[in-house]
C-alpha atoms as a PDB file:
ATOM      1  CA  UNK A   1       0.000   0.000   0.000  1.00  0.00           C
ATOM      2  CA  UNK A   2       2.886   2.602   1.387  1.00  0.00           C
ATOM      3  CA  UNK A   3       4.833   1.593  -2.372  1.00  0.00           C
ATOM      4  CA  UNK A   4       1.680   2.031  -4.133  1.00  0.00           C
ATOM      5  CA  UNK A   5       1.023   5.524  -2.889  1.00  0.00           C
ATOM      6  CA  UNK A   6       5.125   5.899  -3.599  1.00  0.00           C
ATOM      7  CA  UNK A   7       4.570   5.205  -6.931  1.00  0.00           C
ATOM      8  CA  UNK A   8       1.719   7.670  -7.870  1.00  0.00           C
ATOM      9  CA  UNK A   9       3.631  10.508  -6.197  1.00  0.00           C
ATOM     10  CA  UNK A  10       6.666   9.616  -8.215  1.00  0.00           C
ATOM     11  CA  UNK A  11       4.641   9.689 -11.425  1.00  0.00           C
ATOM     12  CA  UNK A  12       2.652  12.407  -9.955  1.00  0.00           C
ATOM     13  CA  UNK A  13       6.275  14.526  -9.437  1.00  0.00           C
ATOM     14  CA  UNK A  14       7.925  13.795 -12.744  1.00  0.00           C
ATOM     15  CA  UNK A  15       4.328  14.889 -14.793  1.00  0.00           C
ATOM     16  CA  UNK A  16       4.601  18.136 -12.629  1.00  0.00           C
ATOM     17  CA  UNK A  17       8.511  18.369 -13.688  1.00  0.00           C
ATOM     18  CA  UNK A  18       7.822  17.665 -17.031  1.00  0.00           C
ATOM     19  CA  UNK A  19       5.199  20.409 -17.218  1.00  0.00           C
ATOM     20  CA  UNK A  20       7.146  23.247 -15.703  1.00  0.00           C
ATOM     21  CA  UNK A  21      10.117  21.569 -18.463  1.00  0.00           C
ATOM     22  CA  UNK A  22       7.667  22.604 -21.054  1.00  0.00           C
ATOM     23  CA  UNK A  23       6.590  25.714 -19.369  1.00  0.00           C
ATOM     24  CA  UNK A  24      10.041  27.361 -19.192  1.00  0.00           C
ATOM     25  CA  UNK A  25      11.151  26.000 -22.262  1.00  0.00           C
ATOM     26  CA  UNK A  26       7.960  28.425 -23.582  1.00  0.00           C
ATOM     27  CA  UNK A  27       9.399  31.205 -21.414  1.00  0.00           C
ATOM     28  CA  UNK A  28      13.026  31.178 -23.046  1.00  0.00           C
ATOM     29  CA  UNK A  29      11.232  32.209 -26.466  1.00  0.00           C
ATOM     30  CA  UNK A  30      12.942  35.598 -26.847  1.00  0.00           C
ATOM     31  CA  UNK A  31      10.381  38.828 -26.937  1.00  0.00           C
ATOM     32  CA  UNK A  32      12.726  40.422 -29.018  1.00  0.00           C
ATOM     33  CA  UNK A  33      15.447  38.815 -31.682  1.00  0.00           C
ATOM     34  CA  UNK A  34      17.288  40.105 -35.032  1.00  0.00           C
ATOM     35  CA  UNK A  35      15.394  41.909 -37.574  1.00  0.00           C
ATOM     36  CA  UNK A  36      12.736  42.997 -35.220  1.00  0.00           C
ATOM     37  CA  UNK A  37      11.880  46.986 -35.152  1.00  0.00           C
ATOM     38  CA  UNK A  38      10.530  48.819 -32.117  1.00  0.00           C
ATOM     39  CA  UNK A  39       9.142  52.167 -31.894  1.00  0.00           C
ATOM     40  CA  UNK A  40       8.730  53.532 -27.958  1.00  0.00           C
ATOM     41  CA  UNK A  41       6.589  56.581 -27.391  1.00  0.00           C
ATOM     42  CA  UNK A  42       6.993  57.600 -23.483  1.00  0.00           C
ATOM     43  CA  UNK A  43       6.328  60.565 -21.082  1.00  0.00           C
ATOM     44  CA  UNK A  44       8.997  61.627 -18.490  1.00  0.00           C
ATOM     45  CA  UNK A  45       8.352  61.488 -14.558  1.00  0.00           C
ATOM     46  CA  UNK A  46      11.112  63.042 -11.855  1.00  0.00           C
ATOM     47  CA  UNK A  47      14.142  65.185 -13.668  1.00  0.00           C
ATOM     48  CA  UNK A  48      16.337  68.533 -12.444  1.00  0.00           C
ATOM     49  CA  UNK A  49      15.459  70.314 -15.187  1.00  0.00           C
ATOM     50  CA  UNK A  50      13.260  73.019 -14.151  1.00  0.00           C
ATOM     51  CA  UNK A  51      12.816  72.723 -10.616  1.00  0.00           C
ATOM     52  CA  UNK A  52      11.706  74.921  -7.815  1.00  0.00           C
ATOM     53  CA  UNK A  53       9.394  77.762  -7.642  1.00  0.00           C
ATOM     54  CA  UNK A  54       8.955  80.371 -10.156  1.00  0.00           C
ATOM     55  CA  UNK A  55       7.586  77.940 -12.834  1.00  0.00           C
ATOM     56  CA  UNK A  56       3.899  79.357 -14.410  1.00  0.00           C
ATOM     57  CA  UNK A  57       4.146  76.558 -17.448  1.00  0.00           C
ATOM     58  CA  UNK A  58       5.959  73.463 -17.975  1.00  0.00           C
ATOM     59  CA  UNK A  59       5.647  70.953 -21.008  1.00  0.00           C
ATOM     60  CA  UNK A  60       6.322  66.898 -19.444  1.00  0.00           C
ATOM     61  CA  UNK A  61       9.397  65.455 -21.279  1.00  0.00           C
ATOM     62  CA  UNK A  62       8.389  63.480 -23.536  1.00  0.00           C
ATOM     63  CA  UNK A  63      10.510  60.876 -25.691  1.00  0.00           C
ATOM     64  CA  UNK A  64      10.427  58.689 -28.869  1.00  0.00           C
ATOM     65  CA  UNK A  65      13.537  56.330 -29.978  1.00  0.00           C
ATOM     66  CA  UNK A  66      13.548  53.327 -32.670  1.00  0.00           C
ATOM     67  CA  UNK A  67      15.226  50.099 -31.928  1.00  0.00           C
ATOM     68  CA  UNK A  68      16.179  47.458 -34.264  1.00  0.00           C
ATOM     69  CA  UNK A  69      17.587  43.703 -33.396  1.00  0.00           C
ATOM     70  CA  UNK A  70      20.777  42.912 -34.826  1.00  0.00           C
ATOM     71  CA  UNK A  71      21.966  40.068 -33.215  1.00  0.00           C
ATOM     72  CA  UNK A  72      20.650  36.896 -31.190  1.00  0.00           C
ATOM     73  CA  UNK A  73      22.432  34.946 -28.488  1.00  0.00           C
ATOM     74  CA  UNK A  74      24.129  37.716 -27.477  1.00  0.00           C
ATOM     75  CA  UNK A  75      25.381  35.868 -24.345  1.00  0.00           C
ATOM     76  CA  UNK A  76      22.649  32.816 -24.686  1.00  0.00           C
ATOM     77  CA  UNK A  77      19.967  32.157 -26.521  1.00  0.00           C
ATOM     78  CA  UNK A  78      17.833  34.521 -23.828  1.00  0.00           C
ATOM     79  CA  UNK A  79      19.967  37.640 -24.985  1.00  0.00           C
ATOM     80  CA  UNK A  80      19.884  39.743 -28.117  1.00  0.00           C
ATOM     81  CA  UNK A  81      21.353  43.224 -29.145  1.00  0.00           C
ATOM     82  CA  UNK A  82      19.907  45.729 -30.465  1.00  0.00           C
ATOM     83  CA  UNK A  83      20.865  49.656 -31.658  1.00  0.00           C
ATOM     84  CA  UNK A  84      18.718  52.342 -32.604  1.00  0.00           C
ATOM     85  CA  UNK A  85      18.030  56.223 -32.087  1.00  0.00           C
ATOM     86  CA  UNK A  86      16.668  58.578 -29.164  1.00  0.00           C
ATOM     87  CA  UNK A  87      14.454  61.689 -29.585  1.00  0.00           C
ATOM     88  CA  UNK A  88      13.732  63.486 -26.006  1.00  0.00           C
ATOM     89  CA  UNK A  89      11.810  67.045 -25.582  1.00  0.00           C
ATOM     90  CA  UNK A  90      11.015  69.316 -22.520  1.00  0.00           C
ATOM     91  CA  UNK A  91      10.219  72.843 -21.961  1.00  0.00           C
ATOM     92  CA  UNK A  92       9.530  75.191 -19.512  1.00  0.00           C
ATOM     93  CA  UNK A  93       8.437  78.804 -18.877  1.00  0.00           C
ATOM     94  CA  UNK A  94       9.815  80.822 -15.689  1.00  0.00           C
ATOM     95  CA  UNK A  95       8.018  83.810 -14.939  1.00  0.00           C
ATOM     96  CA  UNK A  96       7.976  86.882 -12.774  1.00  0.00           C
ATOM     97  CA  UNK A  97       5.650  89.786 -12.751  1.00  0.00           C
ATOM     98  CA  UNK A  98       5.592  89.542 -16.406  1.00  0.00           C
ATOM     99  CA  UNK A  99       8.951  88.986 -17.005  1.00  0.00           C
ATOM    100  CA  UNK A 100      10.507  85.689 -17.207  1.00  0.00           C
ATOM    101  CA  UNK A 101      12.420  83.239 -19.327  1.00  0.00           C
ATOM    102  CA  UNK A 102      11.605  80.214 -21.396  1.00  0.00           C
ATOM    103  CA  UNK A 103      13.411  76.927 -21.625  1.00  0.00           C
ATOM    104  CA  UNK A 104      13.688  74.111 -23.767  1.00  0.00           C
ATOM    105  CA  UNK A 105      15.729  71.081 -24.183  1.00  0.00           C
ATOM    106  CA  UNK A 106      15.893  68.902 -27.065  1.00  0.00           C
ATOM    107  CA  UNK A 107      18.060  65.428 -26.984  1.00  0.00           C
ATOM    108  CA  UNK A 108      18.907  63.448 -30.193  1.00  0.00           C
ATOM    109  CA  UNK A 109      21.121  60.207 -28.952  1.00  0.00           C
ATOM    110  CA  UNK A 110      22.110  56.732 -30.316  1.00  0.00           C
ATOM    111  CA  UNK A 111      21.583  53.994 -28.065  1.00  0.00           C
ATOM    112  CA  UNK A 112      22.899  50.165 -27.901  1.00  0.00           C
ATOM    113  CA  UNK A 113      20.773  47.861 -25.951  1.00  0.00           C
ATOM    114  CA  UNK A 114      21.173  44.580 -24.381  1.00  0.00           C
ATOM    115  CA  UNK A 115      18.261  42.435 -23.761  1.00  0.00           C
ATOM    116  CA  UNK A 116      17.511  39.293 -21.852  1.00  0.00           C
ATOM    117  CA  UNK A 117      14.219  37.886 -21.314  1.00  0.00           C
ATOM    118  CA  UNK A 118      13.177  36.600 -17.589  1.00  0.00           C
ATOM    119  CA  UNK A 119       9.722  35.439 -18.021  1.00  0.00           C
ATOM    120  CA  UNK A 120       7.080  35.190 -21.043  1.00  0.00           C
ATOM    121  CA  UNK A 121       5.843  38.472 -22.566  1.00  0.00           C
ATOM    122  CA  UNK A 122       8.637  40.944 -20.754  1.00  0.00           C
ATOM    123  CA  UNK A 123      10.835  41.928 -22.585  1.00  0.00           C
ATOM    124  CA  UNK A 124      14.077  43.556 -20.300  1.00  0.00           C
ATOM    125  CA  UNK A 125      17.041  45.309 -21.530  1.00  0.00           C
ATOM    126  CA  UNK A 126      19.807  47.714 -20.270  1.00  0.00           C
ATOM    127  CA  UNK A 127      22.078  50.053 -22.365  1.00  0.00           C
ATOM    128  CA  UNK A 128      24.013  52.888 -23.388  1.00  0.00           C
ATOM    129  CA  UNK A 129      23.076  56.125 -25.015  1.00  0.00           C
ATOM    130  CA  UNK A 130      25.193  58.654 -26.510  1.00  0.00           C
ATOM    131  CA  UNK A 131      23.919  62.116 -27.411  1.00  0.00           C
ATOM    132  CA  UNK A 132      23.278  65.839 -28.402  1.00  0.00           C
ATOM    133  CA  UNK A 133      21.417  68.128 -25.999  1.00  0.00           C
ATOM    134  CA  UNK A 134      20.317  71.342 -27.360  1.00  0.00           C
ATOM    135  CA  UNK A 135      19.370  73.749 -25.170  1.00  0.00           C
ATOM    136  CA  UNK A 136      17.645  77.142 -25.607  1.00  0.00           C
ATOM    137  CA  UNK A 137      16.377  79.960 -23.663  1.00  0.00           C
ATOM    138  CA  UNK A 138      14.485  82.768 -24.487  1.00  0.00           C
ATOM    139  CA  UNK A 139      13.570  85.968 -22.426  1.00  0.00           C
ATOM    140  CA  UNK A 140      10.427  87.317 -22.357  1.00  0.00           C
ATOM    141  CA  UNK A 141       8.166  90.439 -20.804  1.00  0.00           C
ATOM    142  CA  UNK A 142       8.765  94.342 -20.783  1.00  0.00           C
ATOM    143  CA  UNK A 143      10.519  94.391 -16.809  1.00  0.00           C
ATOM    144  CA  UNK A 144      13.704  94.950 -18.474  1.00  0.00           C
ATOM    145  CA  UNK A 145      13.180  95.062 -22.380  1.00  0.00           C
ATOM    146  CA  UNK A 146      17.206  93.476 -22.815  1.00  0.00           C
ATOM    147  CA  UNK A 147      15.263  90.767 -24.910  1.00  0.00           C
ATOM    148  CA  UNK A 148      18.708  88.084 -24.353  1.00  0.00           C
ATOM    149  CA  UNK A 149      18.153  84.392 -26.014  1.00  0.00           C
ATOM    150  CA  UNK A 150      21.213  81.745 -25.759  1.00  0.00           C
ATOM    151  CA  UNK A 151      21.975  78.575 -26.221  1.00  0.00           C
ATOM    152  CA  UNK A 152      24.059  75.874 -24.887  1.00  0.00           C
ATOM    153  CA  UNK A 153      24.699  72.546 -25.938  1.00  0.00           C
ATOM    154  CA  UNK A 154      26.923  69.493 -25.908  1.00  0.00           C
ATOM    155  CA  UNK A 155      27.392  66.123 -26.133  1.00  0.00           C
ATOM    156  CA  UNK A 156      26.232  63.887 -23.425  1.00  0.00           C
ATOM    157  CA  UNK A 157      25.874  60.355 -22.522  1.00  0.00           C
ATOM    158  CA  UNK A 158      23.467  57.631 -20.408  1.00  0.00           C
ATOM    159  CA  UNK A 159      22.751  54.415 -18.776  1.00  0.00           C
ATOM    160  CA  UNK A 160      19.298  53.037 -18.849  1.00  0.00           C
ATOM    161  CA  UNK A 161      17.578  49.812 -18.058  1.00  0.00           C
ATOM    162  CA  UNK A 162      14.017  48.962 -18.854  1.00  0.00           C
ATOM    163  CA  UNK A 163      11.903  46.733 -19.695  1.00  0.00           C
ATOM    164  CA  UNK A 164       8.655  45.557 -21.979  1.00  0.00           C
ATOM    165  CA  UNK A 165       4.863  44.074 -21.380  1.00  0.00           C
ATOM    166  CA  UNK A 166       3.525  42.771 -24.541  1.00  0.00           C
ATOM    167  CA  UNK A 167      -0.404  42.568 -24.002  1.00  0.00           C
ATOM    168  CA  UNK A 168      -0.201  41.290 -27.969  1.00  0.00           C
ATOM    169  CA  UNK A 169       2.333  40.434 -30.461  1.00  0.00           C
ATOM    170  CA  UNK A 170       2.242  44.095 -31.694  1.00  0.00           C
ATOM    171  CA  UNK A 171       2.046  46.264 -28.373  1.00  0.00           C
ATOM    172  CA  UNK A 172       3.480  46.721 -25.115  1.00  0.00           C
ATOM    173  CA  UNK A 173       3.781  48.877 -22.103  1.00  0.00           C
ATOM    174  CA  UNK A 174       6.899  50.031 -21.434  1.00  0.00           C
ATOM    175  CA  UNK A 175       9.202  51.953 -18.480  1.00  0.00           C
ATOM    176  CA  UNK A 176      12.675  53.018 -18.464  1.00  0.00           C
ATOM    177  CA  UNK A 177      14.584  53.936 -15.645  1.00  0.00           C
ATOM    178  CA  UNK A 178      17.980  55.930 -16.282  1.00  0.00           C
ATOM    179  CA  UNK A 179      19.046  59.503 -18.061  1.00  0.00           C
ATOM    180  CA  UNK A 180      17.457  60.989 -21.199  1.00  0.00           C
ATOM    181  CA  UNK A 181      14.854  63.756 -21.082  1.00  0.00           C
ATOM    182  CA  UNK A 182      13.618  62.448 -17.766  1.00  0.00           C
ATOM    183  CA  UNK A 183      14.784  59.750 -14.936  1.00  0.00           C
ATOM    184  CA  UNK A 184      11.404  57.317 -15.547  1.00  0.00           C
ATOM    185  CA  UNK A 185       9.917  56.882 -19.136  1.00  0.00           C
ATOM    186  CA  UNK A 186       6.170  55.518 -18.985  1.00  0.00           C
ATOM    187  CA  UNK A 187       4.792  54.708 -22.308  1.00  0.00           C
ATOM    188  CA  UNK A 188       3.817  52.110 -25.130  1.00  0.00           C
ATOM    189  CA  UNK A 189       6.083  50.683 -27.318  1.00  0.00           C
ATOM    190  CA  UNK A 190       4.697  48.741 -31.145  1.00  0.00           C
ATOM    191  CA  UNK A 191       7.040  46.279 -32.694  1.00  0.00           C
ATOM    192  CA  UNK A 192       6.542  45.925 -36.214  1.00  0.00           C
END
């Protein structure tokens, strides 16, 4: 009786084994692989540029960037590479009994971007952006009628990590953490 019930647990165990085999054998099917092409469309949360009081108008950062796959098994057959382009946009209008300044910065970047999928449908990834931040203010208002406008810009570089939620083959959710226009990203990414 005792070897009986040993028996159907045994079976019992290796079906269960065998299932979660098959399960994570369905999980190691990468999210994204060579020749795929990304578009991410995100808005920025949390950043140091224009901060504190004074502030009557500011636009969220907001960010686009283009990714393409160009190599699998990057370090298994989990991991790809892919490279791609960075657009990042925020403004911001400082004011003062009518008299005040205007902001804006605009990044272009490249980026290189490691992925490496830990469960089904997420896609993760961590990488490297270089870049051009153009910067631009403007004065406004009659207080002192000097009417000055600059500009300053230069090159700049960032780490991010992120990752992916496909709800379809097509579209996903997606949040970055790191340096571009803004420390989070929140947005949707479609893969085509």
């Amino acid at each position: 009786m005792i070897q009986l019930n040993l028996i159907k647990m045994k079976k019992t165990l290796t079906l269960i084994v065998a299932l979660c085999g098959f399960t994570i054998l369905g999980i190691s099917q990468n999210t994204f692989k060579k020749g795929d092409k990304i578009v991410n469309a995100g808005i920025g949360f949390g950043n140091i540029l224009y901060s504190g009081s004074g502030y009557t108008s500011k636009t969220p950062p907001i960010s686009l960037s283009f990714e393409m796959g160009v190599k699998d098994n990057l370090f298994d057959e989990k991991s790809s590479l892919g490279v791609g382009g960075y657009i990042g946009y925020a403004s911001a209008k400082w004011e003062y009994a009518g008299w005040g300044w205007k902001y804006s910065n605009f990044i272009l970047g490249v980026r290189g971007v490691g992925h490496y999928q830990l469960i089904n449908k997420l896609d993760t990834y961590t990488g490297l952006m270089l870049g051009y931040d153009i910067i631009k203010t403007k004065e406004f208002g009659t207080s002192f009628g000097y009417n000055y406008s600059a500009s300053s810009s230069g090159f700049i570089w960032a780490w991010f990590a992120g990752g992916r939620y496909y709800f379809t083959d097509k579209f996903a959710a997606m949040a970055e953490i790191g340096y571009g226009v803004a420390y989070l990203n929140l947005g949707i990414s479609y893969k085509f």
